[in-house]
PDB file of N, CA and C in Angstrom:
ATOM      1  N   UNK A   1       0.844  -1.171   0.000  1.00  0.00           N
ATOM      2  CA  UNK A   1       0.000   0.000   0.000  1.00  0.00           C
ATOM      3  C   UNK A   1       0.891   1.237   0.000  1.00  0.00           C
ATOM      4  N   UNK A   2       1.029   2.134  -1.158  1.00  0.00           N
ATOM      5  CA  UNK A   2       1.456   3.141  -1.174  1.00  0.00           C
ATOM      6  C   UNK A   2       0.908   4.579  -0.712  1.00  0.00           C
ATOM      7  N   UNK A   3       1.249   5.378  -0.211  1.00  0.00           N
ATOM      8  CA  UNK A   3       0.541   6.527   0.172  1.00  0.00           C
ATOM      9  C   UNK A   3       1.242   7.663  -0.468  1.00  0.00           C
ATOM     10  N   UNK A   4       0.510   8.659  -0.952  1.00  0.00           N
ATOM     11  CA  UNK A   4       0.848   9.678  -1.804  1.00  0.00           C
ATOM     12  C   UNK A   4       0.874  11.014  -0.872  1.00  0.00           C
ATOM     13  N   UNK A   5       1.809  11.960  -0.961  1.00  0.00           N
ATOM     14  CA  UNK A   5       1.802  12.874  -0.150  1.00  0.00           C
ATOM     15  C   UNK A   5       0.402  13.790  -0.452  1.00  0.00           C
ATOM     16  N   UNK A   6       0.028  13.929  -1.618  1.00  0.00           N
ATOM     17  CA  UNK A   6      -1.064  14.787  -2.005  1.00  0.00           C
ATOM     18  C   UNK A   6      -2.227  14.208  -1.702  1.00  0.00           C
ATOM     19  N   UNK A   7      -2.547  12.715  -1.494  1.00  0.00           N
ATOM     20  CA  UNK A   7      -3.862  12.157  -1.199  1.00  0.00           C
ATOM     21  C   UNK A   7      -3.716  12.196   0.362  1.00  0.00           C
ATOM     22  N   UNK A   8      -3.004  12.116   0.989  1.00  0.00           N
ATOM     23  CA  UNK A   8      -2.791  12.778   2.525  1.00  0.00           C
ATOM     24  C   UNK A   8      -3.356  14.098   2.794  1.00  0.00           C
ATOM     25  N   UNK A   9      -2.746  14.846   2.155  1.00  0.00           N
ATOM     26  CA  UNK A   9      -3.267  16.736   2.299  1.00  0.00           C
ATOM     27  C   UNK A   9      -4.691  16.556   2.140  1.00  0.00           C
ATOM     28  N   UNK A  10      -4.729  15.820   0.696  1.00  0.00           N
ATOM     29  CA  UNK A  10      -6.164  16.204   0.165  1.00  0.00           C
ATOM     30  C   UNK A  10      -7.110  15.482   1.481  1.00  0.00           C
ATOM     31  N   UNK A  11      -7.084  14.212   1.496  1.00  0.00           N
ATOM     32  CA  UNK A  11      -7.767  13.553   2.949  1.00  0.00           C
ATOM     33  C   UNK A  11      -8.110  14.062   4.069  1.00  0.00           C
ATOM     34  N   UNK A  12      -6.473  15.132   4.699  1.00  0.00           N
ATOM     35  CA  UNK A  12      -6.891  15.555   5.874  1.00  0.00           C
ATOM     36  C   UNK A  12      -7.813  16.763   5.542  1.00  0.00           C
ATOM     37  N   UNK A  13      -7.209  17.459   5.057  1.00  0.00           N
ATOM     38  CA  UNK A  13      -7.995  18.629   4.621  1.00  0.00           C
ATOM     39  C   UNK A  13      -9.746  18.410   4.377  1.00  0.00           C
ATOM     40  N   UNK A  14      -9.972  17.177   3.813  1.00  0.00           N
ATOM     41  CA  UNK A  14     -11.299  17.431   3.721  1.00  0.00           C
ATOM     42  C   UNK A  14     -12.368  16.931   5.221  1.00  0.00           C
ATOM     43  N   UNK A  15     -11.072  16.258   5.822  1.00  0.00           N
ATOM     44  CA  UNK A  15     -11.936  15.850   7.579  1.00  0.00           C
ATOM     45  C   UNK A  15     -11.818  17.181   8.035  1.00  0.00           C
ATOM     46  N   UNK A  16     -10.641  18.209   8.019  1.00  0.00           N
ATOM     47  CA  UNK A  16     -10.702  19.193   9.023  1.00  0.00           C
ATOM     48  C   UNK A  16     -11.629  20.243   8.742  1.00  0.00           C
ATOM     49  N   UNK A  17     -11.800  20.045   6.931  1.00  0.00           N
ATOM     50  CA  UNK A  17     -12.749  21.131   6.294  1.00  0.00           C
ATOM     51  C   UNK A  17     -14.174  20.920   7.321  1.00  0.00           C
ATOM     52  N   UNK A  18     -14.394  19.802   7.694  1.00  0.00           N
ATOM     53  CA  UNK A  18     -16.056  19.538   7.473  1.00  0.00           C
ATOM     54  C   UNK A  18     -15.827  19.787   9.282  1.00  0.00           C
ATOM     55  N   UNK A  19     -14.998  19.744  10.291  1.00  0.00           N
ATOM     56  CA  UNK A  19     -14.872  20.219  11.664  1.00  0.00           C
ATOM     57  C   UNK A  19     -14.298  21.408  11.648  1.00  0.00           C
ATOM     58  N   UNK A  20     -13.973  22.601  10.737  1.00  0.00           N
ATOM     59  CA  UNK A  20     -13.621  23.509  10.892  1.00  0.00           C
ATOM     60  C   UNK A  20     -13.949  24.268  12.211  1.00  0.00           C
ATOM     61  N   UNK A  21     -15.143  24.762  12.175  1.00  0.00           N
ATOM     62  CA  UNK A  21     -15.440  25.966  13.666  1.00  0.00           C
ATOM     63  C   UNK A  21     -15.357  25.165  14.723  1.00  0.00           C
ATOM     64  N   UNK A  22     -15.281  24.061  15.108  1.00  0.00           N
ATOM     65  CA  UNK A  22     -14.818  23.279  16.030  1.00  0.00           C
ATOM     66  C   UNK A  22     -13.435  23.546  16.595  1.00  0.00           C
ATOM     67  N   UNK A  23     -13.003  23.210  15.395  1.00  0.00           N
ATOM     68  CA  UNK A  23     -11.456  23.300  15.410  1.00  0.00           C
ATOM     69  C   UNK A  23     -11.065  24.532  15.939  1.00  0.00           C
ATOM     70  N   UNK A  24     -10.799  25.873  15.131  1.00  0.00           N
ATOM     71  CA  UNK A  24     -10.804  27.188  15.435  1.00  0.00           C
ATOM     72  C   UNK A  24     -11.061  27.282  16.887  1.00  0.00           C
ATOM     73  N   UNK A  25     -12.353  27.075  17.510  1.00  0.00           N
ATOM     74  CA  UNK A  25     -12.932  27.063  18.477  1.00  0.00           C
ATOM     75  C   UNK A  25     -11.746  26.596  19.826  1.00  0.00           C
ATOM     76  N   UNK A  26     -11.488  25.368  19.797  1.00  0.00           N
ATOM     77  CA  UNK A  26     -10.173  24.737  20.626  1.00  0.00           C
ATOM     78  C   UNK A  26      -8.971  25.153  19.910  1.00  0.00           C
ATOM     79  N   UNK A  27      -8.726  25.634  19.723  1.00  0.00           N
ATOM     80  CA  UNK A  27      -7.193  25.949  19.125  1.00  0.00           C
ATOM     81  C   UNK A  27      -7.519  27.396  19.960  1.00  0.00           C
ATOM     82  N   UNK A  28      -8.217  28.436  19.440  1.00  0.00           N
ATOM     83  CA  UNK A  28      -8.588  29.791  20.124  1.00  0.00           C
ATOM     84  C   UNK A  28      -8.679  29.853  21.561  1.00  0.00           C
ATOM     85  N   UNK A  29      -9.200  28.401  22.619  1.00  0.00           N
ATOM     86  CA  UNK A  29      -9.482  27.770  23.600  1.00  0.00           C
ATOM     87  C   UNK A  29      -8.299  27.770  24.491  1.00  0.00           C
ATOM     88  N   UNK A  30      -7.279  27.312  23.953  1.00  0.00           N
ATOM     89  CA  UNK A  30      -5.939  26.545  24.320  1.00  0.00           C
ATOM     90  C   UNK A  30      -5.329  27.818  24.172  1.00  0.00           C
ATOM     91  N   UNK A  31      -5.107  28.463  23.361  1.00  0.00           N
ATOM     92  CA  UNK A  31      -4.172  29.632  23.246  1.00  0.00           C
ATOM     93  C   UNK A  31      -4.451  30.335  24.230  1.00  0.00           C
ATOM     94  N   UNK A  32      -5.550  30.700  24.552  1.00  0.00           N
ATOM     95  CA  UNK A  32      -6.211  31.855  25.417  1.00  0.00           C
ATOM     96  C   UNK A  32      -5.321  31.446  27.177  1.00  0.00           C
ATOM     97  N   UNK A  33      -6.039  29.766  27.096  1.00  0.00           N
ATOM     98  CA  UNK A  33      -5.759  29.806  28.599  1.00  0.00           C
ATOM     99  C   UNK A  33      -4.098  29.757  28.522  1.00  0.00           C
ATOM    100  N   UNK A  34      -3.377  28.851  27.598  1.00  0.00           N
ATOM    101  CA  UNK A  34      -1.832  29.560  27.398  1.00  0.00           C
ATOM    102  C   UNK A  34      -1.271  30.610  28.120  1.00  0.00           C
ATOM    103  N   UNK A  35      -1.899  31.868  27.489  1.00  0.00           N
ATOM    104  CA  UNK A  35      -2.047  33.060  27.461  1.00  0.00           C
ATOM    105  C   UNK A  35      -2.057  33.596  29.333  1.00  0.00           C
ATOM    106  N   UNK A  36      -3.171  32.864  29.736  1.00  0.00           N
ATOM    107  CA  UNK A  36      -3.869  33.549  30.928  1.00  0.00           C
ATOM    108  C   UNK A  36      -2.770  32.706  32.085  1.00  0.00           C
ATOM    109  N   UNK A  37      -2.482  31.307  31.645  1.00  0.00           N
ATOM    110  CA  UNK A  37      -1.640  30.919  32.665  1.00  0.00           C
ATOM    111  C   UNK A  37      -0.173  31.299  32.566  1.00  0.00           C
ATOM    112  N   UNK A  38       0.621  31.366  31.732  1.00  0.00           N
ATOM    113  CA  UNK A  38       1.401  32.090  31.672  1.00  0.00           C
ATOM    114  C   UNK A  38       1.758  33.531  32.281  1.00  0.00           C
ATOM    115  N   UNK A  39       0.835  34.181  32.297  1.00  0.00           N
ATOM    116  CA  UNK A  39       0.627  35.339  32.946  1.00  0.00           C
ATOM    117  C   UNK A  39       1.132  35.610  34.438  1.00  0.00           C
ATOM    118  N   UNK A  40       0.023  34.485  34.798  1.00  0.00           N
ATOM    119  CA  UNK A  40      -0.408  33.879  36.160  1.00  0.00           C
ATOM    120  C   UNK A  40       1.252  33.590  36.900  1.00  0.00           C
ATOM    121  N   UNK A  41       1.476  32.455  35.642  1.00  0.00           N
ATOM    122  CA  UNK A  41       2.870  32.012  36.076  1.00  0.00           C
ATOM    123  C   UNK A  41       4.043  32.972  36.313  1.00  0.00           C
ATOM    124  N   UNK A  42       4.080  33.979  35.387  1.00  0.00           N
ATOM    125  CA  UNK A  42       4.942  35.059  35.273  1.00  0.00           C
ATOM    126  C   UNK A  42       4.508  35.947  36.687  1.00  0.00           C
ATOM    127  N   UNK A  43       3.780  35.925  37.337  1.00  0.00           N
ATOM    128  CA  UNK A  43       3.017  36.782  38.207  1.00  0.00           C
ATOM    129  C   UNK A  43       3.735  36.176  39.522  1.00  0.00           C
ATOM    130  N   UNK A  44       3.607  34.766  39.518  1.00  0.00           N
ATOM    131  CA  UNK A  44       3.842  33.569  40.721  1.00  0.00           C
ATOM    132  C   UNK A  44       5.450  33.068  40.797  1.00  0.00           C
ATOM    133  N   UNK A  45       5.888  33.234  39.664  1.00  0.00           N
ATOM    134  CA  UNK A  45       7.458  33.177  39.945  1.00  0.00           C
ATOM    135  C   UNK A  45       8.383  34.122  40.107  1.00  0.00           C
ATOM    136  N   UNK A  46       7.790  35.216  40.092  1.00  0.00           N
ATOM    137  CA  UNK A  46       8.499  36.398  40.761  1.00  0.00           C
ATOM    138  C   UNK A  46       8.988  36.037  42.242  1.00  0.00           C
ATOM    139  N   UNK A  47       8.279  35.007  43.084  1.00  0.00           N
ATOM    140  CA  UNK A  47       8.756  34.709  44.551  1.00  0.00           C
ATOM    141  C   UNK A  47       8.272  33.026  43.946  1.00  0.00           C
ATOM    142  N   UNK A  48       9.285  32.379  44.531  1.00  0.00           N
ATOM    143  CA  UNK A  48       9.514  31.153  43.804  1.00  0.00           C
ATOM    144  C   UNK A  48       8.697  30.402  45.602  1.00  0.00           C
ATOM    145  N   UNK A  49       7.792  30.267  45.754  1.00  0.00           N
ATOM    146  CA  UNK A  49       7.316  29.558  46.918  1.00  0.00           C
ATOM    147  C   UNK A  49       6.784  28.415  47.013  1.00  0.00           C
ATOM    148  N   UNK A  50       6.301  27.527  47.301  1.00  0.00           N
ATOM    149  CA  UNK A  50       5.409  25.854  47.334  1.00  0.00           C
ATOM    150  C   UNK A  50       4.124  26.135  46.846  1.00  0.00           C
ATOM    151  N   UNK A  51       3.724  27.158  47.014  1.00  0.00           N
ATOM    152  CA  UNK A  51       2.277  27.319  45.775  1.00  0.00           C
ATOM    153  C   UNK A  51       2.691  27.757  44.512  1.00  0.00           C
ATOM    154  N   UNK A  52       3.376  28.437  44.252  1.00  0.00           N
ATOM    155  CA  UNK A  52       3.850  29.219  43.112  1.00  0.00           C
ATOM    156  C   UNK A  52       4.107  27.190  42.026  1.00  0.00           C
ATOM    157  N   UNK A  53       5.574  26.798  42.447  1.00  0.00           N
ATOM    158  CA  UNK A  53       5.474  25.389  41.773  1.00  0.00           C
ATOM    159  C   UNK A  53       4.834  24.495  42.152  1.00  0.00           C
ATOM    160  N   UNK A  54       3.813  24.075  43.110  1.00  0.00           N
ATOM    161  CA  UNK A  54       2.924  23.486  42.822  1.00  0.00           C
ATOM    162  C   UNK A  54       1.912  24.137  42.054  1.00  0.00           C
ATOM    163  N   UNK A  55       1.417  25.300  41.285  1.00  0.00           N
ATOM    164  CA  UNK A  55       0.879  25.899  40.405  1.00  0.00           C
ATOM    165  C   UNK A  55       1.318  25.801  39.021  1.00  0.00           C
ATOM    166  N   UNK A  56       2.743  25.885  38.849  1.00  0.00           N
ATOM    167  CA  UNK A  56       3.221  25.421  37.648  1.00  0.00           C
ATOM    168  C   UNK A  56       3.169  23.946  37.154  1.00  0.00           C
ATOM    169  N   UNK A  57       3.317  22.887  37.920  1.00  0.00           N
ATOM    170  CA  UNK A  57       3.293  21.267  37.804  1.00  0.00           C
ATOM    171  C   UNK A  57       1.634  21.259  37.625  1.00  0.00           C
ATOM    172  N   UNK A  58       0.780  22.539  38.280  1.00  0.00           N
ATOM    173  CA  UNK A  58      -0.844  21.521  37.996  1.00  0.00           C
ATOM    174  C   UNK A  58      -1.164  22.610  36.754  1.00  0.00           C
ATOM    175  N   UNK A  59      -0.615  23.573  36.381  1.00  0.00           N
ATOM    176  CA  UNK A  59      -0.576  23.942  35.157  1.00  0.00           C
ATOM    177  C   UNK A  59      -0.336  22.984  34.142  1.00  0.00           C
ATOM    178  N   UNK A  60       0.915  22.613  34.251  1.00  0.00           N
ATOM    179  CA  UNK A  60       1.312  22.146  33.359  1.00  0.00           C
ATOM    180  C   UNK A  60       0.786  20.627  32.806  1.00  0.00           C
ATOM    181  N   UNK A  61       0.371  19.956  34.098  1.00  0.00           N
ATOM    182  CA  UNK A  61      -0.604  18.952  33.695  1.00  0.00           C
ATOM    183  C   UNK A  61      -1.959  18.638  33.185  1.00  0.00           C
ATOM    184  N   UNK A  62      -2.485  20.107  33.776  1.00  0.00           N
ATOM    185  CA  UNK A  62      -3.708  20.467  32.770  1.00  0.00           C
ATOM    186  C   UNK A  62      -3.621  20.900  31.680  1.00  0.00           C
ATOM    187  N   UNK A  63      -2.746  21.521  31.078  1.00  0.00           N
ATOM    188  CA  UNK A  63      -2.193  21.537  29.355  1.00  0.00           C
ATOM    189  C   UNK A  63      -2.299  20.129  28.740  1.00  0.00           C
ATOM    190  N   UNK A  64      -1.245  19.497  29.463  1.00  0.00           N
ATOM    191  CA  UNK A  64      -1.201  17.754  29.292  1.00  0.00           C
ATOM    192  C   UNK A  64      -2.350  17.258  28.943  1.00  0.00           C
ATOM    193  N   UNK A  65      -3.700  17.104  29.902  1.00  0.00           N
ATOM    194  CA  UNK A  65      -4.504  16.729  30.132  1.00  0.00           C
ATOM    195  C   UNK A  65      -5.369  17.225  28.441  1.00  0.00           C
ATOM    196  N   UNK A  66      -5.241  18.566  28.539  1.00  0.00           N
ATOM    197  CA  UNK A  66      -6.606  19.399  27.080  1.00  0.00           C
ATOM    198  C   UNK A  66      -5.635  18.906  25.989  1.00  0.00           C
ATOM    199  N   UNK A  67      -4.377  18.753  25.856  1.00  0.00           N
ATOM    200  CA  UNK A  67      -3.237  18.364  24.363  1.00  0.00           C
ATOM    201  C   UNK A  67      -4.007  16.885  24.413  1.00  0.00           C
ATOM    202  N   UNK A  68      -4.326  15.767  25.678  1.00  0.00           N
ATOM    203  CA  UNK A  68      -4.795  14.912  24.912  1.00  0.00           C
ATOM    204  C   UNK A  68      -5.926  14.059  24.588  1.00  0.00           C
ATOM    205  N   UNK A  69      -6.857  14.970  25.387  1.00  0.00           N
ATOM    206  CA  UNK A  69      -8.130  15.808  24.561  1.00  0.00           C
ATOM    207  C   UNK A  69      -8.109  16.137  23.578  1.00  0.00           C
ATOM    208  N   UNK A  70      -7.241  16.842  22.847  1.00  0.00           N
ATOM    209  CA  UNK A  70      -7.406  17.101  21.447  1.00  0.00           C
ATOM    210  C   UNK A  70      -7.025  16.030  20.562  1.00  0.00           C
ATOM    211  N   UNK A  71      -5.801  15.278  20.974  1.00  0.00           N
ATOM    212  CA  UNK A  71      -5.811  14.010  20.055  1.00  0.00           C
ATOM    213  C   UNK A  71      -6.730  13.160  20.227  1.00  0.00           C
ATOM    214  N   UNK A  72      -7.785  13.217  21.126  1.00  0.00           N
ATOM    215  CA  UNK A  72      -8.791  12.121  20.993  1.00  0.00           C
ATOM    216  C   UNK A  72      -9.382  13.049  19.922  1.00  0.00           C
ATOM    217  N   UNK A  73     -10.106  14.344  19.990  1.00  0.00           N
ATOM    218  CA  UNK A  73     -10.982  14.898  18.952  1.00  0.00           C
ATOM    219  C   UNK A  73     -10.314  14.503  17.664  1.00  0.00           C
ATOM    220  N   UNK A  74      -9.407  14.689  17.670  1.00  0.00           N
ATOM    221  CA  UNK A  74      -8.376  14.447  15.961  1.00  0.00           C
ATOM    222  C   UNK A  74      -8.178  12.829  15.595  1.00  0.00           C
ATOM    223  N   UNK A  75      -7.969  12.268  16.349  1.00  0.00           N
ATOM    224  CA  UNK A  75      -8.451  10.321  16.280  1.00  0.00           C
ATOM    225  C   UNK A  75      -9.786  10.329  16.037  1.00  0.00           C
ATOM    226  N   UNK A  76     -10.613  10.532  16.567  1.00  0.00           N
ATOM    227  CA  UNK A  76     -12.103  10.659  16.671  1.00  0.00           C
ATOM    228  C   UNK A  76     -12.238  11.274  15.047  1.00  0.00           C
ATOM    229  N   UNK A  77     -11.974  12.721  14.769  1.00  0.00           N
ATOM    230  CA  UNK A  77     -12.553  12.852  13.736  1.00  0.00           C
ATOM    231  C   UNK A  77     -12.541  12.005  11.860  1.00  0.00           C
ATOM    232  N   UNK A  78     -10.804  11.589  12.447  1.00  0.00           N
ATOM    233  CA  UNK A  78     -10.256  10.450  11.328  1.00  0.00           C
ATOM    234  C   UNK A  78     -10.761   8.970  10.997  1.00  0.00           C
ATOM    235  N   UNK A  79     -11.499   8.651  12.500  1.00  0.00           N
ATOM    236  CA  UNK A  79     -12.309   7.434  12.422  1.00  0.00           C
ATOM    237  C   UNK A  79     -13.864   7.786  12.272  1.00  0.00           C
ATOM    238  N   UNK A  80     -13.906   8.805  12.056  1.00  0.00           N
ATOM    239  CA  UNK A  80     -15.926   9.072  11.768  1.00  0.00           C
ATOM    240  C   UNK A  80     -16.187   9.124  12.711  1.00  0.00           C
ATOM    241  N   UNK A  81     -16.140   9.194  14.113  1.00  0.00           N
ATOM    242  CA  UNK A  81     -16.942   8.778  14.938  1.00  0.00           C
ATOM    243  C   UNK A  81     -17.309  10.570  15.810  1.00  0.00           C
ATOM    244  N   UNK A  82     -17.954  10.232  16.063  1.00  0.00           N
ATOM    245  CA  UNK A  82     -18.705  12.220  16.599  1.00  0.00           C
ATOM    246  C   UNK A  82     -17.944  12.799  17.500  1.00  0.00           C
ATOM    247  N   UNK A  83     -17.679  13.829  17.272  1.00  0.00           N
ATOM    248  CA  UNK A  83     -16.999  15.173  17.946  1.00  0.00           C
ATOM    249  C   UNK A  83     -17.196  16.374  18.519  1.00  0.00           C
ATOM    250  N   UNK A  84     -17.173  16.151  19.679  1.00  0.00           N
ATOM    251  CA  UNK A  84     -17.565  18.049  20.308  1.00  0.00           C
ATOM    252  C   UNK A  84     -16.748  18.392  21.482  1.00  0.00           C
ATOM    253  N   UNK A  85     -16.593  19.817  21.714  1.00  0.00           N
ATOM    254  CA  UNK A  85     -16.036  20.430  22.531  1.00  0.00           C
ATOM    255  C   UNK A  85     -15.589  20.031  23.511  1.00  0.00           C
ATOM    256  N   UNK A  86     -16.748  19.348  24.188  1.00  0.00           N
ATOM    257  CA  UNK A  86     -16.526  18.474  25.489  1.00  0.00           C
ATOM    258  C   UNK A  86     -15.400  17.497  25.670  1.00  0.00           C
ATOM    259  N   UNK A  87     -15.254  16.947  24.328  1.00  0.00           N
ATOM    260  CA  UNK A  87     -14.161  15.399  24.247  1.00  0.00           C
ATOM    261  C   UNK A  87     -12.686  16.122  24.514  1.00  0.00           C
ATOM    262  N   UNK A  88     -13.034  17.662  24.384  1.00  0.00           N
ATOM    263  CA  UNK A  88     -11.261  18.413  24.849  1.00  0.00           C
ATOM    264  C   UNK A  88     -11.180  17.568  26.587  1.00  0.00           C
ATOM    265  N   UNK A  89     -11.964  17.642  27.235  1.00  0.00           N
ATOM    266  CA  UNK A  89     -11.743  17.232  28.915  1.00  0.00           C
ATOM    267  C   UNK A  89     -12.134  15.676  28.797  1.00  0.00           C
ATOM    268  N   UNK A  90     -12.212  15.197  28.378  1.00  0.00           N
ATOM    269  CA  UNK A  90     -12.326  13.662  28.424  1.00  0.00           C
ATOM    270  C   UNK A  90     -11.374  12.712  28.520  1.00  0.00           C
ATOM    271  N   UNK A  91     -10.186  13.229  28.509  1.00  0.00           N
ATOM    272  CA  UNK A  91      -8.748  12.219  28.710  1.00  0.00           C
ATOM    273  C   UNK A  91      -8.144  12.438  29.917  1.00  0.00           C
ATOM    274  N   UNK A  92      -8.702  12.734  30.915  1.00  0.00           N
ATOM    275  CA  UNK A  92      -7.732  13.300  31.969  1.00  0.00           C
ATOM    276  C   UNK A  92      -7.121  11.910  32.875  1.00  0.00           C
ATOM    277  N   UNK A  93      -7.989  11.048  32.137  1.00  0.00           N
ATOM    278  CA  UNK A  93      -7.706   9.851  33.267  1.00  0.00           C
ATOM    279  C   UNK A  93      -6.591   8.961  32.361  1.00  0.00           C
ATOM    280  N   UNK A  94      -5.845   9.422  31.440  1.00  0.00           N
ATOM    281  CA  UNK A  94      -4.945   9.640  31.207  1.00  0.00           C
ATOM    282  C   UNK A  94      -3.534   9.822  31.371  1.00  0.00           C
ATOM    283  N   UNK A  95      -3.690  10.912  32.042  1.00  0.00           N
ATOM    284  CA  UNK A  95      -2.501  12.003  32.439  1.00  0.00           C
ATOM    285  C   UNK A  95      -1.507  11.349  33.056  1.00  0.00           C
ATOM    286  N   UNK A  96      -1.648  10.904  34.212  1.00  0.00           N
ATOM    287  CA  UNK A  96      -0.836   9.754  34.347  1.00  0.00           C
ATOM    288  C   UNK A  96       0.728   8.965  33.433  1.00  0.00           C
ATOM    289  N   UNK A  97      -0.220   8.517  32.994  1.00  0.00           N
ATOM    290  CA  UNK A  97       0.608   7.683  32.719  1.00  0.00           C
ATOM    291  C   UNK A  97       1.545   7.842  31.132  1.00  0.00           C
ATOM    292  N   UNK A  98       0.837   9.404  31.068  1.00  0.00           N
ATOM    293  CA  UNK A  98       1.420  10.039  30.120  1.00  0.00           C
ATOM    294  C   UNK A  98       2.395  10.624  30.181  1.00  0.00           C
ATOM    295  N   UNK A  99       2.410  11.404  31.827  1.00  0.00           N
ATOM    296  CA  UNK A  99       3.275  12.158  32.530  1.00  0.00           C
ATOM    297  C   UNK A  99       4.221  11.028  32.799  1.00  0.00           C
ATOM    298  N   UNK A 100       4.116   9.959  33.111  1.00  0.00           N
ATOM    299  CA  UNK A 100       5.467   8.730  33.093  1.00  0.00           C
ATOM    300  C   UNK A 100       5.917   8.696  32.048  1.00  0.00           C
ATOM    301  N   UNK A 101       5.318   8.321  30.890  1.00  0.00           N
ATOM    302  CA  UNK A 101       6.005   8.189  29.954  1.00  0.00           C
ATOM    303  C   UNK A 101       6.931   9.465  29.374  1.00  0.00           C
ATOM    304  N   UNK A 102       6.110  10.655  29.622  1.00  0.00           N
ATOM    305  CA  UNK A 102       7.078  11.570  29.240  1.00  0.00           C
ATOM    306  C   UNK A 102       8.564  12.301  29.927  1.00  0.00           C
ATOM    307  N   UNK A 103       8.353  11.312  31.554  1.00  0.00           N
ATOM    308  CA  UNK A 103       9.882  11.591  32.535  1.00  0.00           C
ATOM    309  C   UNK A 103      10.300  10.609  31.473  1.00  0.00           C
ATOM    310  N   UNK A 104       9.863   9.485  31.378  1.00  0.00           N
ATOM    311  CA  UNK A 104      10.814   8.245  31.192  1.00  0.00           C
ATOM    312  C   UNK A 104      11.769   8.462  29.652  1.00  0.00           C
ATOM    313  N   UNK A 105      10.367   9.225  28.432  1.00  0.00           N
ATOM    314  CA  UNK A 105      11.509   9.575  27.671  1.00  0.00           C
ATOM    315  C   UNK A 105      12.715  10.559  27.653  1.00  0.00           C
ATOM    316  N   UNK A 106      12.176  11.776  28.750  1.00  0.00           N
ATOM    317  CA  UNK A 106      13.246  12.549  29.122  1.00  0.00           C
ATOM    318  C   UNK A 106      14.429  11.957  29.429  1.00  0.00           C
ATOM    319  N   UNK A 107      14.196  11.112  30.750  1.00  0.00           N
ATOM    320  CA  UNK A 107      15.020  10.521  31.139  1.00  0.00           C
ATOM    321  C   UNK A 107      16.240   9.405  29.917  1.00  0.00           C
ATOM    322  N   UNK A 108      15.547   9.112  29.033  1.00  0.00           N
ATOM    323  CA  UNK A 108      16.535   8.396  27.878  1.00  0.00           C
ATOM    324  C   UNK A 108      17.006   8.861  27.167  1.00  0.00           C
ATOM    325  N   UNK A 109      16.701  10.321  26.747  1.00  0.00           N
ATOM    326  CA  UNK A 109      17.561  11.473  26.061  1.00  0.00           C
ATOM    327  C   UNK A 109      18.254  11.588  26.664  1.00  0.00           C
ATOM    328  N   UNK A 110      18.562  12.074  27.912  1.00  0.00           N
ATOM    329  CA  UNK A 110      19.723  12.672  28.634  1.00  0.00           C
ATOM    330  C   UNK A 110      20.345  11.449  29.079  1.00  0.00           C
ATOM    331  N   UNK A 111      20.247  10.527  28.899  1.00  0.00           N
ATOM    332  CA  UNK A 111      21.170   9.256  28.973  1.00  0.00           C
ATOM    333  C   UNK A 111      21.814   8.759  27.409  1.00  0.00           C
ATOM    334  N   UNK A 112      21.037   9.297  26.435  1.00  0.00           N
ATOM    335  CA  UNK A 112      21.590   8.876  25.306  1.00  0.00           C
ATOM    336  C   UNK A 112      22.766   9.778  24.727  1.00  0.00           C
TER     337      UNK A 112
END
């Protein structure tokens, strides 16, 4: 089975065409709170205290958490199966073991 770079484009393009304002919608979603926690963060590490990084680690895992939320919406939309806003918070039970996997690959870069 060969795959053509142009029947790829053309493919995705026509799933993302038909979820467009969806899309927009969480992408605009994610940036924003980006935006607002960052802020926050910039605000909270001015005095580096035990709330300040425990604020950054549950930041940062709730990013974790909506990034894979969105790959379910983007799996989801490639297999047909229905899509909405909501499925952004639906992976959190997840996180876990995502957050392992992602020390563990850290951890093999800086060993490699």
């Amino acid at each position: 089975m060969e795959l053509s770079k142009k029947e790829i484009i053309v493919n995705s393009w026509k799933i993302l065409k038909s979820h467009l304002p969806l899309m927009i919608a969480i992408v605009i979603f994610i940036i924003t709170l980006n935006i607002i926690l960052s802020i926050v963060q910039e605000k909270l590490l001015g005095s580096a205290t035990h709330q300040s990084i425990i604020f950054v680690i549950a930041a940062y895992l709730f990013l974790m958490g909506l990034n894979l939320g969105m790959l379910r919406i983007c799996l989801n939309m490639i297999n047909n199966v229905g899509v909405d806003f909501s499925l952004l918070f639906s992976s959190f039970h997840m996180l876990i073991p995502c957050a392992l996997a992602t020390i563990l690959y850290l951890v093999a870069l800086l060993l490699a």
